[in-house]
Protein backbone atom coordinates (compact mmCIF):
# COMPACT_ATOMS: atom_id res chain seq x y z
CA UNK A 1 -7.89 -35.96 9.40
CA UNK A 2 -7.74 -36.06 13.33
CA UNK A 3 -10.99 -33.85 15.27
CA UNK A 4 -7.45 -31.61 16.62
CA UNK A 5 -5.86 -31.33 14.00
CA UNK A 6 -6.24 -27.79 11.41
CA UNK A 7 -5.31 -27.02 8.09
CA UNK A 8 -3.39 -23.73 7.51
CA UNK A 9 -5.09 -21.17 6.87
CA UNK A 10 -3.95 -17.96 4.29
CA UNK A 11 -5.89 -14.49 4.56
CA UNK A 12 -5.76 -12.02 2.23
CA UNK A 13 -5.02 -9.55 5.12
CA UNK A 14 -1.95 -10.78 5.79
CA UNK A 15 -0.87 -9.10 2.35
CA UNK A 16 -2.59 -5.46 3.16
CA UNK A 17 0.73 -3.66 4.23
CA UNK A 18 2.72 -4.27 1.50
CA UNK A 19 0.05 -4.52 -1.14
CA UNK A 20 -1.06 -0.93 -0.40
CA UNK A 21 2.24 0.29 -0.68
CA UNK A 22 2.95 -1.44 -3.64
CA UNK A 23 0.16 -0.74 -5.97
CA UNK A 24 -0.04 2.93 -4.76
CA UNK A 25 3.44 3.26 -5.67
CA UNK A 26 2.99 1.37 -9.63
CA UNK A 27 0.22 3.93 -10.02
CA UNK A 28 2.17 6.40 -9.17
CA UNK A 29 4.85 5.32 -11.59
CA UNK A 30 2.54 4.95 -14.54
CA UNK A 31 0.41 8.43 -13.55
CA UNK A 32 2.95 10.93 -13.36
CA UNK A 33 6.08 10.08 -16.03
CA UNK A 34 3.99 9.61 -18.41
CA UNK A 35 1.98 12.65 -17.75
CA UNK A 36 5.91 13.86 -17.48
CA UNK A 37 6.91 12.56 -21.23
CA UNK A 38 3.09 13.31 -22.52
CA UNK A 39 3.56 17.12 -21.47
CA UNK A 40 7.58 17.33 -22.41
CA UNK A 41 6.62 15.38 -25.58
CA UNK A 42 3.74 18.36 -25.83
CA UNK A 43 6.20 21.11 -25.55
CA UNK A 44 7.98 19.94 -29.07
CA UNK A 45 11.19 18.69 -26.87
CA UNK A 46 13.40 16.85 -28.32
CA UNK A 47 13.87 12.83 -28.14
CA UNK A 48 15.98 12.52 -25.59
CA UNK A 49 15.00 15.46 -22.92
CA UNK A 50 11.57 12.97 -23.19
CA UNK A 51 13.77 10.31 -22.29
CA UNK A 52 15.59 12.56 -19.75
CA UNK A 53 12.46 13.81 -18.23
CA UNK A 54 11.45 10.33 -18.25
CA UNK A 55 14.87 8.36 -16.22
CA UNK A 56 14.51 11.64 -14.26
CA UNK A 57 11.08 11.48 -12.73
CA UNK A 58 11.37 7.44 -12.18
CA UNK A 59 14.50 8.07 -9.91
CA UNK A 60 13.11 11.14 -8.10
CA UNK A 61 10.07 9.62 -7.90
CA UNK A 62 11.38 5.96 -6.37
CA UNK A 63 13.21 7.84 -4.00
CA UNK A 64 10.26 9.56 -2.93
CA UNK A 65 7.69 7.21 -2.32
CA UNK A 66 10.17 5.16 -0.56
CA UNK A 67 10.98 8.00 2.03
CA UNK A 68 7.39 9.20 2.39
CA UNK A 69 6.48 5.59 3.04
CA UNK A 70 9.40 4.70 5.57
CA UNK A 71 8.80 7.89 7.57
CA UNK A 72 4.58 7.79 7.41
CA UNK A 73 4.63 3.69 8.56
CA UNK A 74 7.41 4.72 11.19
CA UNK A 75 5.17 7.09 12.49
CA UNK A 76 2.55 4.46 12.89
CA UNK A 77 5.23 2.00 14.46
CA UNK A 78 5.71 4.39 16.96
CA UNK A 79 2.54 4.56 18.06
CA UNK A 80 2.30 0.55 18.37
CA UNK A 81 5.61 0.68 20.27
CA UNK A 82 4.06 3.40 22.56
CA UNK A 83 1.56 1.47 23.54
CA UNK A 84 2.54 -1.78 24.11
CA UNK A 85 4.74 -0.05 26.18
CA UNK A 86 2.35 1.85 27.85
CA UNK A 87 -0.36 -1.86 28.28
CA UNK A 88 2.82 -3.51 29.54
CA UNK A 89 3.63 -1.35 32.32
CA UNK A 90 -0.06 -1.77 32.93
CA UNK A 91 -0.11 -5.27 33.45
CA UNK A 92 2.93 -5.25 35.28
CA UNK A 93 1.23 -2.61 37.80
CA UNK A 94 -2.66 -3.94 37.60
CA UNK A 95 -2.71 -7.37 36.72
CA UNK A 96 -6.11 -8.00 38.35
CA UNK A 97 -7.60 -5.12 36.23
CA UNK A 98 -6.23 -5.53 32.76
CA UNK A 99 -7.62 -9.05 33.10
CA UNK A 100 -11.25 -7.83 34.09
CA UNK A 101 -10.93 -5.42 30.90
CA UNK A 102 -10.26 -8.12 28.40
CA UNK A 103 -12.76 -10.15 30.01
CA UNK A 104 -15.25 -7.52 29.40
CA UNK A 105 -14.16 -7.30 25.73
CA UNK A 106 -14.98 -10.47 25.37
CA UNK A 107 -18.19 -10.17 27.12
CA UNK A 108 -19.17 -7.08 24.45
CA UNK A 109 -18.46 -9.49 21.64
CA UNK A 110 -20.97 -11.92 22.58
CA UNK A 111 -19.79 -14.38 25.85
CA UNK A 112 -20.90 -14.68 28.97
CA UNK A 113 -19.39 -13.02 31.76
CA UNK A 114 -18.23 -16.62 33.45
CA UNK A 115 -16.72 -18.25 30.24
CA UNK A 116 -15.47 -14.30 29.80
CA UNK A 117 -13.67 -14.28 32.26
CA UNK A 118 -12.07 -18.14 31.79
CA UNK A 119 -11.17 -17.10 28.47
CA UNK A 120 -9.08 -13.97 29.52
CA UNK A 121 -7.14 -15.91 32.25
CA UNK A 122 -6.02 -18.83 29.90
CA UNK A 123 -5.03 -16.06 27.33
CA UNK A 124 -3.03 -14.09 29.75
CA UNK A 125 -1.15 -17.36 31.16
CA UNK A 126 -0.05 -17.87 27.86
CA UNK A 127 0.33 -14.52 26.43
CA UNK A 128 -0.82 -11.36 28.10
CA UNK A 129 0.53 -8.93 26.20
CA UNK A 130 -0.26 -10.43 23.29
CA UNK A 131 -3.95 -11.16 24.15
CA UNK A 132 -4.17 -7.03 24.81
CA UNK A 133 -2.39 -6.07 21.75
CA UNK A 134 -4.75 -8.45 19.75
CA UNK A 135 -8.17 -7.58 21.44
CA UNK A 136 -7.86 -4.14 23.08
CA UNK A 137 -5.27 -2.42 21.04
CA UNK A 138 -5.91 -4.03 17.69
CA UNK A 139 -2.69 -5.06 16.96
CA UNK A 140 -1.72 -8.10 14.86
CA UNK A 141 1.48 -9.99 13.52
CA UNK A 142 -0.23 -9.90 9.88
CA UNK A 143 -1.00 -5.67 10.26
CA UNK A 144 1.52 -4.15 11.89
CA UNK A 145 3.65 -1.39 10.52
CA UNK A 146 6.82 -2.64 8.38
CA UNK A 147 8.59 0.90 7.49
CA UNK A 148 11.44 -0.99 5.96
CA UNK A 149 9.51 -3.40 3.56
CA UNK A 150 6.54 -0.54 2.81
CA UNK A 151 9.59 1.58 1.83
CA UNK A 152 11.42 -1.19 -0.66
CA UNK A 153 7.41 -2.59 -2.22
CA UNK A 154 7.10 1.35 -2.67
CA UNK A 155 10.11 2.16 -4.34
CA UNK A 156 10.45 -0.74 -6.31
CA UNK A 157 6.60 -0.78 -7.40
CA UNK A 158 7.17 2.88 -8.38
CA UNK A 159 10.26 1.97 -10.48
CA UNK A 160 8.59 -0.95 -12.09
CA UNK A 161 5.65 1.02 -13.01
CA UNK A 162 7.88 4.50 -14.63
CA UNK A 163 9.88 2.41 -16.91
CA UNK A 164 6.83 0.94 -18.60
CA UNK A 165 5.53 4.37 -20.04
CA UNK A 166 9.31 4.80 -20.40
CA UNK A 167 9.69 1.79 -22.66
CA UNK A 168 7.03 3.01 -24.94
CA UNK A 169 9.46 6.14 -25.19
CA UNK A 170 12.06 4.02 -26.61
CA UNK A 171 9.73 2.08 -28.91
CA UNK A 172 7.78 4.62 -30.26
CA UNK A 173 8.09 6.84 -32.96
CA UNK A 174 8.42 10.92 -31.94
CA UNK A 175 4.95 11.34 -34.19
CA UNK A 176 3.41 8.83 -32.44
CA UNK A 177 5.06 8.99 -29.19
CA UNK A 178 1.97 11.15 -27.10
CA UNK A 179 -0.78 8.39 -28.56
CA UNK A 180 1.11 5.25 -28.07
CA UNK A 181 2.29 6.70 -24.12
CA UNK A 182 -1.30 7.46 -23.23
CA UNK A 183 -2.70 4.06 -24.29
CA UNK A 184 -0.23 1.73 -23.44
CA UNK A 185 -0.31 3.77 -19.74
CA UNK A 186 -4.07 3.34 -19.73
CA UNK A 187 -3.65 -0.59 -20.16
CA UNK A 188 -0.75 -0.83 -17.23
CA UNK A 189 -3.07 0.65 -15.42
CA UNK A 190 -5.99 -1.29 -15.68
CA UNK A 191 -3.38 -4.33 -15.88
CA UNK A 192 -2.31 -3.47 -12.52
CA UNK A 193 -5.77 -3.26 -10.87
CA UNK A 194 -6.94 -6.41 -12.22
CA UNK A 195 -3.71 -7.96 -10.69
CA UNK A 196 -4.42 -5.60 -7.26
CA UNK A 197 -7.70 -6.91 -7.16
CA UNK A 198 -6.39 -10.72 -7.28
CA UNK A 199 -4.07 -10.45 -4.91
CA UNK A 200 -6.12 -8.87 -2.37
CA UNK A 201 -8.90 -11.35 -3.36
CA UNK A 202 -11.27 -8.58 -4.60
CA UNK A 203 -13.65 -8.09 -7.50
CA UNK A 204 -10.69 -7.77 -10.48
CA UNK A 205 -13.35 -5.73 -12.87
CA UNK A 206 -13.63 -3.36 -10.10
CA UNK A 207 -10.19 -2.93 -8.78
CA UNK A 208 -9.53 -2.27 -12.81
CA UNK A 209 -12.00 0.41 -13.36
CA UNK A 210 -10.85 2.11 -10.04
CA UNK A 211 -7.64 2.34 -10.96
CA UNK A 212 -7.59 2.72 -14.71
CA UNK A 213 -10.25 5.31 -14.62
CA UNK A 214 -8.78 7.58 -11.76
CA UNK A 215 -5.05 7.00 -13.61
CA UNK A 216 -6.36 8.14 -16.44
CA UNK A 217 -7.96 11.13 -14.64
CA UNK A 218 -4.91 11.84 -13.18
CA UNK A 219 -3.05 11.79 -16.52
CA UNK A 220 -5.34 13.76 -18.80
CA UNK A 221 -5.23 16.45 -16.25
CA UNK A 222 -1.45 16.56 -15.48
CA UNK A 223 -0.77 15.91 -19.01
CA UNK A 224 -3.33 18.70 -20.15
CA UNK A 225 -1.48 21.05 -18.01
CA UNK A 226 1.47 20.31 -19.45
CA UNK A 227 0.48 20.77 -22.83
CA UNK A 228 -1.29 24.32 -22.28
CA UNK A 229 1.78 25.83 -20.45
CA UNK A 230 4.20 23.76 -22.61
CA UNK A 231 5.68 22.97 -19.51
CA UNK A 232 6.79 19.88 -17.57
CA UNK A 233 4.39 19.72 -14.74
């Protein structure tokens, strides 16, 4: 290989938005319908208002992650938008100045003041706004806000993680139905953080203990709940 030439490079990173979404959402999923059919189930309801329950929560619950997630990350793309506006209009006006100020960014992150300032004028010939959305602002390609494909990873995730406790509804036997929910939920759960942790390139014992125990948490209680009230919670 040529001294100039580079291999591609892949970071993890560049997977953050959607990942978060996404395996927030499958928690979600897993967590609360089957704390929904454990506490239904609970209440002596019949077969199919567990099933009911079940279809119910998955599409009110898709539906809602996907809104909260488009409006929340449009919030945050707004605030992006803002200010590149706002360091555009700045250049336009102060070239002179926004150039000193990256230089000086550059020069708190460990260069010289001379090869500081070299540095910020070749950036800035070929991309100033770029250059202060990277290094001032903090604003990448690979991180910025996505409302539209946060909002499909969470619906989808969500969906994909309701019909598994669902499943078990269908599989299951009514006198077994609480005991085989709960586990199989508890092993989605801990599936999903060991695949979490692989994507993101993280310890995969430790993304499935963080998930599986705080899903399980999150069950027992909701499900608890549900069975002292005999209510769907």
């Amino acid at each position: 290989m040529k001294p100039h030439q580079m291999l591609p490079e892949s970071h993890r990173s560049e997977h953050i938005g959607w990942l978060r979404a996404a395996v927030l959402a499958a928690n979600d999923g897993i967590v609360s319908t089957a704390s929904l059919i454990v506490g239904v189930a609970a209440a002596n309801s019949s077969h199919q208002n567990i099933l009911l329950t079940g279809v119910a929560g998955l599409v009110a619950g898709a539906m809602s992650m996907a809104s909260g997630e488009y409006v929340s990350v449009s919030s945050q793309a707004d605030t992006e938008n803002a200010d590149l506006a706002r360091e555009k209009a700045e250049l336009a006006s102060n070239v002179e100045f926004e150039r000193a100020e990256l230089a000086q960014i550059y020069v708190g992150r460990g260069l010289d003041p001379e090869l500081a300032t070299k540095v910020a004028e070749q950036l800035m010939a070929h991309d100033a706004l770029g250059s202060h959305a990277r290094d001032e602002l903090g604003i990448t390609e690979a991180l910025s806000a996505r409302p539209i494909q946060a909002a499909l990873a969470s619906a989808g995730a969500f969906a994909v993680g309701a019909a598994m406790p669902l499943l078990m509804v269908l599989i299951a036997s009514p006198k077994n139905l609480i005991a085989v929910v709960s586990i199989a939920s508890l092993i989605f759960l801990v599936a999903l953080g060991i695949l979490a942790a692989r994507v993101g390139g993280a310890n995969i014992w430790k993304g499935a203990w963080r998930v599986g125990f705080w899903g399980a948490l999150a069950m027992a209680i909701t499900a608890g709940i549900g069975t002292l009230f005999g209510t769907v919670v």
